[in-house]
C-alpha atoms as a PDB file:
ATOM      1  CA  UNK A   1      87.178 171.983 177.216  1.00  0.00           C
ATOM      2  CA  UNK A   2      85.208 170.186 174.530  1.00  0.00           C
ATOM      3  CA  UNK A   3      83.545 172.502 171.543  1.00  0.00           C
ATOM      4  CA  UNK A   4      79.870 173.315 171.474  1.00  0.00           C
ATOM      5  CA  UNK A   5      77.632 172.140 169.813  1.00  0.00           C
ATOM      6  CA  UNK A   6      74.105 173.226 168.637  1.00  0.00           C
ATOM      7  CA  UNK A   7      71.495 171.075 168.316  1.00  0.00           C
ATOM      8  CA  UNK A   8      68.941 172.930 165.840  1.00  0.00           C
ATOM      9  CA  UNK A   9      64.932 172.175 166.859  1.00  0.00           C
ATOM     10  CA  UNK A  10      62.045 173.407 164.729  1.00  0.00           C
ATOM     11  CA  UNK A  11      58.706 172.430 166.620  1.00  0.00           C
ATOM     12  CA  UNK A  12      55.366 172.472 164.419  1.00  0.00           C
ATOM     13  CA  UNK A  13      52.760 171.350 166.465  1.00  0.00           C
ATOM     14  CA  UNK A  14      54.718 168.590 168.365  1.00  0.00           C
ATOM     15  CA  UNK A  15      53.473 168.476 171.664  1.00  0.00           C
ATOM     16  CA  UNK A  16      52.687 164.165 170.875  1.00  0.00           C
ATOM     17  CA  UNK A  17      56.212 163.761 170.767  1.00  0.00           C
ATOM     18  CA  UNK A  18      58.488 166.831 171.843  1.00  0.00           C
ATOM     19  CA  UNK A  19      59.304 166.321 175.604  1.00  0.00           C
ATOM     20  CA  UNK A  20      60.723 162.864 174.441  1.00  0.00           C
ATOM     21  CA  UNK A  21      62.737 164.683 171.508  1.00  0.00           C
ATOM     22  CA  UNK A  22      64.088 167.418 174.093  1.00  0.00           C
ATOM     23  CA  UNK A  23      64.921 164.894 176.466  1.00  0.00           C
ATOM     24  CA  UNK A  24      67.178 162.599 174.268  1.00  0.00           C
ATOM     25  CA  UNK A  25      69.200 165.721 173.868  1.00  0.00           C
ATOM     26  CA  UNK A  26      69.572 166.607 177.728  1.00  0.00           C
ATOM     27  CA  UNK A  27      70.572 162.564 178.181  1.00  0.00           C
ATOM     28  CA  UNK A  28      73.402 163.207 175.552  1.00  0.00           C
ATOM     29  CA  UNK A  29      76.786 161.804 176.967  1.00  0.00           C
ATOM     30  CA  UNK A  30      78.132 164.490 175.530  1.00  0.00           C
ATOM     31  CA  UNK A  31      77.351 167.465 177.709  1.00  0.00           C
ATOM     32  CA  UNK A  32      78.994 170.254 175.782  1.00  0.00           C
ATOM     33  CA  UNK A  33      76.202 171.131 173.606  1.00  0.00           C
ATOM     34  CA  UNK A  34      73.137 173.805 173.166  1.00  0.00           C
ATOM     35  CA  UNK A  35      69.576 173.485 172.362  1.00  0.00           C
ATOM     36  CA  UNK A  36      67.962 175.585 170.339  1.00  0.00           C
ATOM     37  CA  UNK A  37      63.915 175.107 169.914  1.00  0.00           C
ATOM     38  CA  UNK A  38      62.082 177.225 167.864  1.00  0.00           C
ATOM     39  CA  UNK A  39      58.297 176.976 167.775  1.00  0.00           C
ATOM     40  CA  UNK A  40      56.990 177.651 164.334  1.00  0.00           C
ATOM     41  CA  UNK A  41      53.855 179.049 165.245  1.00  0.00           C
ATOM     42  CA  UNK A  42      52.497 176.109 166.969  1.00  0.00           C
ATOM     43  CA  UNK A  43      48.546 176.232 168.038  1.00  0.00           C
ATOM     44  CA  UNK A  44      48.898 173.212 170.061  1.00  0.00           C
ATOM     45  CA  UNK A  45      50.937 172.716 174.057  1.00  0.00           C
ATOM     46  CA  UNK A  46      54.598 172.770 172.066  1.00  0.00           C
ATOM     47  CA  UNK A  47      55.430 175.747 174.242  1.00  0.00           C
ATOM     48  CA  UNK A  48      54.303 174.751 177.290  1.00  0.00           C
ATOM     49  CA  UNK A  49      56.174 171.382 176.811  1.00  0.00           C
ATOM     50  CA  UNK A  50      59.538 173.653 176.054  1.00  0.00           C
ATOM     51  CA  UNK A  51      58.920 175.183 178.963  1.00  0.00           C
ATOM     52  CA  UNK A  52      58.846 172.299 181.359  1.00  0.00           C
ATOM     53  CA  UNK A  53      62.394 171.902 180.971  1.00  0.00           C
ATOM     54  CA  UNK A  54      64.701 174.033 183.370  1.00  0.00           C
ATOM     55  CA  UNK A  55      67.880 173.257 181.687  1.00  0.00           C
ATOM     56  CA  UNK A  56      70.038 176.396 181.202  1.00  0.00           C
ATOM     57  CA  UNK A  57      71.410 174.469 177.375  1.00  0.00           C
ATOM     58  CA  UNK A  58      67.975 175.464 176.311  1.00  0.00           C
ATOM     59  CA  UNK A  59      67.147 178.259 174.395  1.00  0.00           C
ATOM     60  CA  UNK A  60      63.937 178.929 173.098  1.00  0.00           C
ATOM     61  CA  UNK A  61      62.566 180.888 170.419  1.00  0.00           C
ATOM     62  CA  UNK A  62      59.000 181.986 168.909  1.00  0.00           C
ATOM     63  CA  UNK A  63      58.272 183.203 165.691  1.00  0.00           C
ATOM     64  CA  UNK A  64      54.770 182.984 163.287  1.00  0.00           C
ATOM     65  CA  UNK A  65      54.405 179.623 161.738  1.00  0.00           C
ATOM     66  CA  UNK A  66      56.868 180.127 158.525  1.00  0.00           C
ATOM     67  CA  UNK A  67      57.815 176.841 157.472  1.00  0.00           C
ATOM     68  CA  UNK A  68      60.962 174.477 158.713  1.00  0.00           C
ATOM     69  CA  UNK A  69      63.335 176.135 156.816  1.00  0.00           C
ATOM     70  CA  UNK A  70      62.945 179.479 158.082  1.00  0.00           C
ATOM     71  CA  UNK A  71      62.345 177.853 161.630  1.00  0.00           C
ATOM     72  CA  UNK A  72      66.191 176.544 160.960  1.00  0.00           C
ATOM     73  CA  UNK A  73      67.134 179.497 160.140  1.00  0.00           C
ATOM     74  CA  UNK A  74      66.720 181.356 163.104  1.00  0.00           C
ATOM     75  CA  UNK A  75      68.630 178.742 164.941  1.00  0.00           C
ATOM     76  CA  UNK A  76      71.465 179.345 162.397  1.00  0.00           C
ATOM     77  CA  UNK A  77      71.461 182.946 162.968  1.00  0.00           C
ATOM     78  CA  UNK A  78      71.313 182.538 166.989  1.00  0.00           C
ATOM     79  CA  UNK A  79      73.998 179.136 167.358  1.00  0.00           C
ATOM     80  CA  UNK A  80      77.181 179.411 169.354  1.00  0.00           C
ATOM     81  CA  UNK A  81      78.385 176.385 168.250  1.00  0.00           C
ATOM     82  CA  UNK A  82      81.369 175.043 166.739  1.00  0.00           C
ATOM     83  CA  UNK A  83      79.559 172.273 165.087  1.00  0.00           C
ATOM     84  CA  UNK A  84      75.907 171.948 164.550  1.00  0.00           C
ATOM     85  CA  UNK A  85      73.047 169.655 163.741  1.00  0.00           C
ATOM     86  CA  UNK A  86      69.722 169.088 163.585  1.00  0.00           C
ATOM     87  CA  UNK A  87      66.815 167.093 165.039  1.00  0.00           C
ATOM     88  CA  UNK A  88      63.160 167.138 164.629  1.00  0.00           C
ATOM     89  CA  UNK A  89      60.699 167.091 167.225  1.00  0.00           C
ATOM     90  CA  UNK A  90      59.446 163.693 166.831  1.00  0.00           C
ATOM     91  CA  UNK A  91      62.804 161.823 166.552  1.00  0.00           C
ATOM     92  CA  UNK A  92      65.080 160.627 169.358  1.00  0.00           C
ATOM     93  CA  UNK A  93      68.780 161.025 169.818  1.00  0.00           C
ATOM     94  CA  UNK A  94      70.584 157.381 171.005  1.00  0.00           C
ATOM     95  CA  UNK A  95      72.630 158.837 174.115  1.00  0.00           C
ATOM     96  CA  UNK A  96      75.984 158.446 172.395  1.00  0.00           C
ATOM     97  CA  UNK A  97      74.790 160.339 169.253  1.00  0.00           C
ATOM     98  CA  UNK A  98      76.547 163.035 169.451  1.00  0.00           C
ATOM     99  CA  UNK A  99      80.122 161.504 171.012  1.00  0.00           C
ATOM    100  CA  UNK A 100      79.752 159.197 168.412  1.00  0.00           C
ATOM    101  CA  UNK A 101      80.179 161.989 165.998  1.00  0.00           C
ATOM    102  CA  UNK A 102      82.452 164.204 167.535  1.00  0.00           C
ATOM    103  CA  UNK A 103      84.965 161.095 167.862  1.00  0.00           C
ATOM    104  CA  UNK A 104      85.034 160.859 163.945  1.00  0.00           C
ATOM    105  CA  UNK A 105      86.347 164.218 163.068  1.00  0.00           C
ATOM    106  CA  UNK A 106      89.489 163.289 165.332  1.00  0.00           C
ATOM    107  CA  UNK A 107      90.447 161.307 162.308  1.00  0.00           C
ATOM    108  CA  UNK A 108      91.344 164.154 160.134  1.00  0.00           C
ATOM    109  CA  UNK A 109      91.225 167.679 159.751  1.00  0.00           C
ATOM    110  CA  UNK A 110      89.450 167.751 156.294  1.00  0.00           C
ATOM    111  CA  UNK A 111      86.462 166.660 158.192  1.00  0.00           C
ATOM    112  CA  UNK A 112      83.858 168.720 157.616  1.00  0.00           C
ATOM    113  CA  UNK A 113      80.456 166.326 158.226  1.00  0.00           C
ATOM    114  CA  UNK A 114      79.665 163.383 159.958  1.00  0.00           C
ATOM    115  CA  UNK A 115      77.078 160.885 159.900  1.00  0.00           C
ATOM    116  CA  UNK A 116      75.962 157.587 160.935  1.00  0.00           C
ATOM    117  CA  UNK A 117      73.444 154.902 161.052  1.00  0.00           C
ATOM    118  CA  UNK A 118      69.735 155.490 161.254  1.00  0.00           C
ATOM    119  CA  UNK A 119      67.267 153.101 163.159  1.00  0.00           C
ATOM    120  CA  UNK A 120      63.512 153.412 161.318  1.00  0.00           C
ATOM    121  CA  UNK A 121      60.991 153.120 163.732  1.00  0.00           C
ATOM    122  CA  UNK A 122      57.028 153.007 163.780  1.00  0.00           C
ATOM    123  CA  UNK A 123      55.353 155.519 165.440  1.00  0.00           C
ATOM    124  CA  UNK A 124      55.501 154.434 168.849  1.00  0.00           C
ATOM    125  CA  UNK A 125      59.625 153.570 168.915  1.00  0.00           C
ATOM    126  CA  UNK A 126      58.778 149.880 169.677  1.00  0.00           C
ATOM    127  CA  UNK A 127      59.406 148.131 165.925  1.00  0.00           C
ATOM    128  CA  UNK A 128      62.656 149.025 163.812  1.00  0.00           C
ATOM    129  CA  UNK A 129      61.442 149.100 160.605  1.00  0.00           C
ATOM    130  CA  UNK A 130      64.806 149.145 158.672  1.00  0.00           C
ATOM    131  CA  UNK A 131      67.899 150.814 159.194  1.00  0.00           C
ATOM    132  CA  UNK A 132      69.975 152.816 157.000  1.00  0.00           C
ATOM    133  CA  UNK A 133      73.487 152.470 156.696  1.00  0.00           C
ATOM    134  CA  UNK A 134      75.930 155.251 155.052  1.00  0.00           C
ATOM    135  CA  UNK A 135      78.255 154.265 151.839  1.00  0.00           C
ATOM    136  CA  UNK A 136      80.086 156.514 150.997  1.00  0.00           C
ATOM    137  CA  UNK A 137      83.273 159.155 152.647  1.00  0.00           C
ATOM    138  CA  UNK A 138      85.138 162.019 150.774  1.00  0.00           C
ATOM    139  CA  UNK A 139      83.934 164.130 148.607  1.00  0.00           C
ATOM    140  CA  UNK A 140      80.093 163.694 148.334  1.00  0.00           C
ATOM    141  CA  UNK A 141      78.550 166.267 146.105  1.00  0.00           C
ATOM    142  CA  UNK A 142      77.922 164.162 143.294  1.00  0.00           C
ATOM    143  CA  UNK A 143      76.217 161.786 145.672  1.00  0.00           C
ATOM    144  CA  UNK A 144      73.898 164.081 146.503  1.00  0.00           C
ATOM    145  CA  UNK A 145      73.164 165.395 143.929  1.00  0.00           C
ATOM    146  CA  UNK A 146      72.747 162.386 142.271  1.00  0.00           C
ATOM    147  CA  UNK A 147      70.090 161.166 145.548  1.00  0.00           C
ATOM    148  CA  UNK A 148      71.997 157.934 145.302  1.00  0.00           C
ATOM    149  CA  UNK A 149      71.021 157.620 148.714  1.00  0.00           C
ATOM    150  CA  UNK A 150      74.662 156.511 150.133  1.00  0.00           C
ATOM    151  CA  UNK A 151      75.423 159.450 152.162  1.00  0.00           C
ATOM    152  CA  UNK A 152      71.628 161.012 152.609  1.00  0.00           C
ATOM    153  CA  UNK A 153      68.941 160.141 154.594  1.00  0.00           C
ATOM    154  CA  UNK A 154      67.282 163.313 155.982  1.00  0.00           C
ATOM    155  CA  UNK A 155      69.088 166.318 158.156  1.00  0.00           C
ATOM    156  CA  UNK A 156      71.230 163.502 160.250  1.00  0.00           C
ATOM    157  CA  UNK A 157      74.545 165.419 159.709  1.00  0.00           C
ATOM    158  CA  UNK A 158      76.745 167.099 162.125  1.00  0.00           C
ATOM    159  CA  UNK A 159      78.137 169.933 160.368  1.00  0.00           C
ATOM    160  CA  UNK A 160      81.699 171.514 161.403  1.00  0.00           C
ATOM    161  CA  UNK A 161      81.016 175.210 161.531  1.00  0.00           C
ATOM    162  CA  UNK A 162      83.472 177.474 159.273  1.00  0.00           C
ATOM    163  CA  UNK A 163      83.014 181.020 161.429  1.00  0.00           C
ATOM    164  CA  UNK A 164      82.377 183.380 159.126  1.00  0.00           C
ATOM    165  CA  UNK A 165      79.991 181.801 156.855  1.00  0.00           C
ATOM    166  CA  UNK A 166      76.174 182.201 156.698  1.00  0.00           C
ATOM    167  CA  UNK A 167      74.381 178.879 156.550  1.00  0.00           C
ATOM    168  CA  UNK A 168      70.636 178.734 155.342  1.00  0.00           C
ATOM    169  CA  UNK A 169      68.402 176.664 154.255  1.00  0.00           C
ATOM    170  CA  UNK A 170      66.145 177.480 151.407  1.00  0.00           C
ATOM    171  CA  UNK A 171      62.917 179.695 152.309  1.00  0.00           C
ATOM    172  CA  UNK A 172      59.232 178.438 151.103  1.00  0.00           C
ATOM    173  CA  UNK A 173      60.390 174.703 150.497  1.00  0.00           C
ATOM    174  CA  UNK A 174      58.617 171.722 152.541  1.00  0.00           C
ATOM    175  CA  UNK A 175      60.610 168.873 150.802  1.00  0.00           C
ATOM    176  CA  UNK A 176      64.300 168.344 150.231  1.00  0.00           C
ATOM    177  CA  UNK A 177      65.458 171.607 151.629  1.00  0.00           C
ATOM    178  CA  UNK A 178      67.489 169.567 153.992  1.00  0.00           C
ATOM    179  CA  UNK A 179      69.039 168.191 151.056  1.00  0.00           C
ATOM    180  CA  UNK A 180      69.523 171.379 149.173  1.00  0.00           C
ATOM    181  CA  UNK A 181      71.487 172.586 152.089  1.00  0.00           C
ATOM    182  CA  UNK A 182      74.174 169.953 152.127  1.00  0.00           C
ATOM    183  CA  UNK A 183      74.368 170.271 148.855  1.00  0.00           C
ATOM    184  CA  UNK A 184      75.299 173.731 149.217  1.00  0.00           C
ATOM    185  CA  UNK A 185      77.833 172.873 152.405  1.00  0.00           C
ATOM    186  CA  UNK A 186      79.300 169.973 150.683  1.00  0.00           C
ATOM    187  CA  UNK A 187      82.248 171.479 148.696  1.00  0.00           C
ATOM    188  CA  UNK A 188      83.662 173.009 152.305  1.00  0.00           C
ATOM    189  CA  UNK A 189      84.857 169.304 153.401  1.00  0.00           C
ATOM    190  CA  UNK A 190      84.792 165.698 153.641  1.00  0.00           C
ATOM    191  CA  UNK A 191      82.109 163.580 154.578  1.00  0.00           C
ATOM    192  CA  UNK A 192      82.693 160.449 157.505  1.00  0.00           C
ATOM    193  CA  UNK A 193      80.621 158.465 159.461  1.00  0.00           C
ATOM    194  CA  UNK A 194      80.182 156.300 162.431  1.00  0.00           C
ATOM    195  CA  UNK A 195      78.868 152.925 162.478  1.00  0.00           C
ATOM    196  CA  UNK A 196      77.125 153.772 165.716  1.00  0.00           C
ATOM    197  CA  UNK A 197      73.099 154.609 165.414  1.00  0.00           C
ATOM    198  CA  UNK A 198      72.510 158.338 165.293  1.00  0.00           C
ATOM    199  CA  UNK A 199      69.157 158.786 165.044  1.00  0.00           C
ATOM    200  CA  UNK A 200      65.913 157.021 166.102  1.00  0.00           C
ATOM    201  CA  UNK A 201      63.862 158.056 163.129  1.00  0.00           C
ATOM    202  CA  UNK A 202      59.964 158.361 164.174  1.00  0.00           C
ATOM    203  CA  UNK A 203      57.725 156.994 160.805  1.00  0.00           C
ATOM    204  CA  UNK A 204      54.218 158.222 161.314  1.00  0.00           C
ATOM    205  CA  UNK A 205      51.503 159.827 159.917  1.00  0.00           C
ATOM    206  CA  UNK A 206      53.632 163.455 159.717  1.00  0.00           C
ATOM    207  CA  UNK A 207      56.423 161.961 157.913  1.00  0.00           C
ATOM    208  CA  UNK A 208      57.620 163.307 154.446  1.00  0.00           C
ATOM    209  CA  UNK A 209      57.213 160.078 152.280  1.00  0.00           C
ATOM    210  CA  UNK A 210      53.537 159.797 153.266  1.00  0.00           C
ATOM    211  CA  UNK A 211      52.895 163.390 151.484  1.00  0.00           C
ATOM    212  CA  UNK A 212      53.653 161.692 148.173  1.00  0.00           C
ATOM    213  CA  UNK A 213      52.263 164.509 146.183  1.00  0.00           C
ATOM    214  CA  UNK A 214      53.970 167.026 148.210  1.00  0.00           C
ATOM    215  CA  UNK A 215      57.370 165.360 147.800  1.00  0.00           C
ATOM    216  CA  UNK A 216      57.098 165.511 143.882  1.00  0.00           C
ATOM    217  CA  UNK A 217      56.841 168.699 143.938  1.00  0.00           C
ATOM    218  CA  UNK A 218      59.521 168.987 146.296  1.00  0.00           C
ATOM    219  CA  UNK A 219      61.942 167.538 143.815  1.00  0.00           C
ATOM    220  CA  UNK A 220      60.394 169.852 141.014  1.00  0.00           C
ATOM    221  CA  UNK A 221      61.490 172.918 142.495  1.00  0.00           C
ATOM    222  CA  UNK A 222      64.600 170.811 143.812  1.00  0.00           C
ATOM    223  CA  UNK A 223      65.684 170.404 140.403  1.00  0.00           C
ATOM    224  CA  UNK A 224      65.044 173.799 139.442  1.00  0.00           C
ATOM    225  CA  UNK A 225      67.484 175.335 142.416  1.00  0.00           C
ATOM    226  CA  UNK A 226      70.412 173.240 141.457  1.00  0.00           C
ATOM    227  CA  UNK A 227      69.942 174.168 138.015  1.00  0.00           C
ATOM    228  CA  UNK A 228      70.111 177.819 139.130  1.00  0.00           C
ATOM    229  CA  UNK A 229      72.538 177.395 141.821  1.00  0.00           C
ATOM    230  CA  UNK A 230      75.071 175.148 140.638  1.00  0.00           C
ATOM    231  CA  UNK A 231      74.980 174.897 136.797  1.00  0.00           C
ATOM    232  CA  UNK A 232      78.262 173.755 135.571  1.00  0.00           C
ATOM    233  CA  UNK A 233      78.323 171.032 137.993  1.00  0.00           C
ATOM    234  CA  UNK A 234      74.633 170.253 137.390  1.00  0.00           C
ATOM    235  CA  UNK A 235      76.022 168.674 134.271  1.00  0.00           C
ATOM    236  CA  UNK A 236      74.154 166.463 131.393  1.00  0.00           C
ATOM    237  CA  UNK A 237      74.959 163.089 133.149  1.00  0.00           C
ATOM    238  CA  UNK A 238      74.036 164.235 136.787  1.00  0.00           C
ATOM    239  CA  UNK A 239      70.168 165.914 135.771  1.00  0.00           C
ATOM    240  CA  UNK A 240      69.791 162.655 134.031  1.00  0.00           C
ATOM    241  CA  UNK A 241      71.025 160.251 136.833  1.00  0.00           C
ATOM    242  CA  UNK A 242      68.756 162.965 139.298  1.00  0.00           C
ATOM    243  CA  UNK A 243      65.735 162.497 137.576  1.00  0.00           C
ATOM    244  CA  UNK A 244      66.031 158.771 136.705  1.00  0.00           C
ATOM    245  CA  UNK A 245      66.174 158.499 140.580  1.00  0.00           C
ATOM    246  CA  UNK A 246      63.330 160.826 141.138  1.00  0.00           C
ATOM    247  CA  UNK A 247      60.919 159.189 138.647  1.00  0.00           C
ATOM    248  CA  UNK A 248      62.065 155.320 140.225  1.00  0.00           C
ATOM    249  CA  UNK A 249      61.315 156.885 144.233  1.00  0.00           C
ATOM    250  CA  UNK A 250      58.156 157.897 143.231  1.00  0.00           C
ATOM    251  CA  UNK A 251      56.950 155.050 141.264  1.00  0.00           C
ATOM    252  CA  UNK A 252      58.018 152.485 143.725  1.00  0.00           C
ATOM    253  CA  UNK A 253      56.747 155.128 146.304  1.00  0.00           C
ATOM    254  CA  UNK A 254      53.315 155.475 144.653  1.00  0.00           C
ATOM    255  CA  UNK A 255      53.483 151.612 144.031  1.00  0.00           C
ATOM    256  CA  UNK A 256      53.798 151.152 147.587  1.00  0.00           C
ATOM    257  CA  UNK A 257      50.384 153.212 147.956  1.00  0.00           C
ATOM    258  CA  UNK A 258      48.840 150.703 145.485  1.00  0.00           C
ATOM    259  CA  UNK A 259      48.175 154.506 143.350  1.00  0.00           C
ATOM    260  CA  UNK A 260      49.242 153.110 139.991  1.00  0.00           C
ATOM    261  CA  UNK A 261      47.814 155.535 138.014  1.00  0.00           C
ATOM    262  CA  UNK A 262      50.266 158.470 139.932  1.00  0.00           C
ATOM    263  CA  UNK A 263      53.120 155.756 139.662  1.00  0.00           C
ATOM    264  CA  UNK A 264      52.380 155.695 135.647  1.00  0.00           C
ATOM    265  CA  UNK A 265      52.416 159.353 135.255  1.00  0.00           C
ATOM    266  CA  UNK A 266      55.837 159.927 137.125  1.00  0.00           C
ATOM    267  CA  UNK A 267      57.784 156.898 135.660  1.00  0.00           C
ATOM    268  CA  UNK A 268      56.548 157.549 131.695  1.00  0.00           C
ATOM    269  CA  UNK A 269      55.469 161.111 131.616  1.00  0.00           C
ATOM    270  CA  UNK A 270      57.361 162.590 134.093  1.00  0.00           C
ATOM    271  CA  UNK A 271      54.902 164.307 135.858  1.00  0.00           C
ATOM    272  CA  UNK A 272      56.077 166.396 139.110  1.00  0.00           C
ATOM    273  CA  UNK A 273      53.189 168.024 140.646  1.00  0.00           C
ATOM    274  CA  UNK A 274      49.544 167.116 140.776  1.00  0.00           C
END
């Protein structure tokens, strides 16, 4: 019989775009799998959507609106799986996502993560924006944590599970706490990836890079957990490679906004928060 896997759900508010999001799981070619939805405290027809769906993969859970992480969390602490993932409400599986994935780690035995290609879409899932294409396999910590982007795009990973060890993501953040937890994970393997699509990422109003503000201050306090977490390998070159990256995402980011005045004070005085 094939593993499980556990496909991790938090739902804010998501009722625009959930039954969509659900369904591209169900379709999955690869049937072997869990769902795991938990609704963050949503004021909106999130659980009613949820509850539309009869499938006995599903498993739902409530809890008062907390944040994402903590939404994750409670998936973590509830999966079955042998491997895991996640997927936001608003995004769409391709039906081979998962088999796509699960064909990599036949490769070798030191594979611990596996990604793939991203299709960017506008809000509707007519127009690909862009696509992002993975760049890197091995060892990626320094990758990460130097956000050069080649093995990163947002929580697009499927993660091998090691039994026995707790995985969380980091309480109280909004941004990067996706990329905080791989970081964390990333010593326990190699990274690999399929040259299949993985994701159909939704852009729209919601997304992170439109809460420009929000995301600065997201790599502020990412900055300060890796300092704290991993300080030996948080070394000279890597804090200035991380925040030469952050300062050029946010000035081209603010640039893109036509706010030139934010994109000054980030790129010359370093400025994280508001």
């Amino acid at each position: 019989m094939n593993p499980l896997v556990s496909v991790i759900m938090p739902v804010y508010n998501g009722e625009k775009y959930l039954a969509e999001a659900i369904q591209s799981v169900l379709n999955q070619s690869y049937q072997q799998l869990e769902l795991l939805i938990v609704n963050d405290g949503s004021t909106d027809g999130s659980e009613t959507i949820v509850h539309q769906f009869s499938d006995p993969r599903i498993r739902y859970f409530r809890q008062d609106n907390s944040g994402v992480s903590v939404a994750r969390n409670t998936a973590l602490a509830n999966m079955s799986g042998d491997y895991f993932c996640c997927l936001d409400g608003d995004d769409v599986l391709p039906i081979n996502s998962i088999q796509s994935r699960m064909d990599v780690f036949r490769r070798s035995s030191s594979i611990a993560f596996v990604d793939g290609l991203v299709n960017v879409y506008n809000s509707t899932l007519q127009k690909i924006l862009y696509q992002w294409v993975p760049q890197k396999e091995g060892d990626v910590f320094n990758e990460l944590i130097r956000l050069t982007g080649h093995c990163f795009f947002g929580p697009t990973w499927l993660v091998k599970r090691i039994h026995g060890t707790k995985y969380h993501f980091e309480n109280g953040m909004t941004h990067g706490e996706d990329l905080l937890f791989y970081i964390s994970i990333a010593n326990s393997g190699e990274y690999a990836y399929t040259t299949d699509c993985i994701l159909h990422y939704r852009k729209n109003e919601q997304s992170v890079m439109n809460n420009l503000s929000g995301l600065g201050r997201g790599y502020a306090f990412l900055a300060a957990k890796l300092h704290e977490k991993f300080g030996d390998r948080f070394t000279l070159w890597n804090r200035f490679l991380f925040h030469f990256k952050v300062r050029k995402i946010m000035f081209l980011s603010f640039c893109s906004n036509r706010d030139y005045r934010k994109a000054f004070e980030y790129v010359i005085l370093g400025k994280t928060k508001e």
